[in-house]
Protein backbone atom coordinates (compact mmCIF):
# COMPACT_ATOMS: atom_id res chain seq x y z
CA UNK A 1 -12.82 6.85 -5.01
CA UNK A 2 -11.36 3.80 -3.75
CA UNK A 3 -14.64 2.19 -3.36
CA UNK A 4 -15.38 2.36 -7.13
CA UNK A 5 -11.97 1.35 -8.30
CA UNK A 6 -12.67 -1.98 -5.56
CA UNK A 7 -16.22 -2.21 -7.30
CA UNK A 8 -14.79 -2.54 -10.56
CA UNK A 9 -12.38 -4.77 -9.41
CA UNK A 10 -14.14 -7.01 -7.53
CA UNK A 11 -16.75 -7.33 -10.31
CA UNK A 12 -14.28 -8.65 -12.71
CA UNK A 13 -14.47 -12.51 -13.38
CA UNK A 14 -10.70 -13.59 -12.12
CA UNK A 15 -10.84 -11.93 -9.07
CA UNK A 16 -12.68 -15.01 -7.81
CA UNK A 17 -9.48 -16.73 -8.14
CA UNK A 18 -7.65 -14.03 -6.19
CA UNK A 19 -6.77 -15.88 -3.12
CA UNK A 20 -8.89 -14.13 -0.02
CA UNK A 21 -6.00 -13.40 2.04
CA UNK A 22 -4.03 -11.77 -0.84
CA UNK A 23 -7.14 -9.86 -1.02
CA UNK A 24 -7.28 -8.74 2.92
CA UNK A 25 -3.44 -7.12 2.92
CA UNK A 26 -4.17 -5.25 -0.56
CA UNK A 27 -7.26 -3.72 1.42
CA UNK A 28 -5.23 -3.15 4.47
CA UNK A 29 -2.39 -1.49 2.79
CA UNK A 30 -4.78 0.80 1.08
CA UNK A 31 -6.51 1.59 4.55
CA UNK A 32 -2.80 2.13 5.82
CA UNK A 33 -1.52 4.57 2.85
CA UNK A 34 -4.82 6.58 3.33
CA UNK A 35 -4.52 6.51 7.00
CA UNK A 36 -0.53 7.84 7.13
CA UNK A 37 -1.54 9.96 3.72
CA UNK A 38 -4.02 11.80 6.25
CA UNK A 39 -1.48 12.43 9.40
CA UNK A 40 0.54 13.34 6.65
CA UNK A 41 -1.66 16.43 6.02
CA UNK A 42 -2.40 17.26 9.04
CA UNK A 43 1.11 17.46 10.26
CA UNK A 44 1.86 20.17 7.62
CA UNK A 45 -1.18 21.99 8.03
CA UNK A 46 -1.37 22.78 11.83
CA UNK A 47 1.43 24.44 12.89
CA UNK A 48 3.01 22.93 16.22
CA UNK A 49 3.38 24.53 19.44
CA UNK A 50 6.93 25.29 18.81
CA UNK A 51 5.96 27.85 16.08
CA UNK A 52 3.70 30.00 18.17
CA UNK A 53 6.29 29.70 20.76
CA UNK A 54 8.94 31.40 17.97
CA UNK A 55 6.32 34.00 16.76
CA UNK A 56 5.89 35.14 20.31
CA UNK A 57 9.79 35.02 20.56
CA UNK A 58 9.98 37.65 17.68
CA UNK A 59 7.69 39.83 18.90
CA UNK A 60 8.93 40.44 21.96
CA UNK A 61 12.53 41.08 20.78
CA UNK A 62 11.56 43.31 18.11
């Protein structure tokens, strides 16, 4: 998705005059949102060792 909105930007007329460093960080801070967006994720969807640790905890008391 990013790819097409950067198409469409990049094929506008005054982005010529968008200096090339200015350029460089917006690309880079995309690449770093989508990069911490994604350990982000996976954080929250993989339960840590700690859990299965807790769930073994529980069964053995109960």
């Amino acid at each position: 998705m990013s790819l097409v909105a950067f198409s469409g930007v990049a094929g506008n007329p005054r982005f010529e005059t968008y200096p090339t460093l200015d350029v460089i960080r917006l690309m880079t801070a995309g690449a770093g949102f989508g990069v911490a967006l994604v350990l982000l994720i996976q954080f929250f969807k993989f339960p840590g060792p700690r859990s299965e640790d807790k769930k073994e905890k529980e069964k053995g008391t109960s």
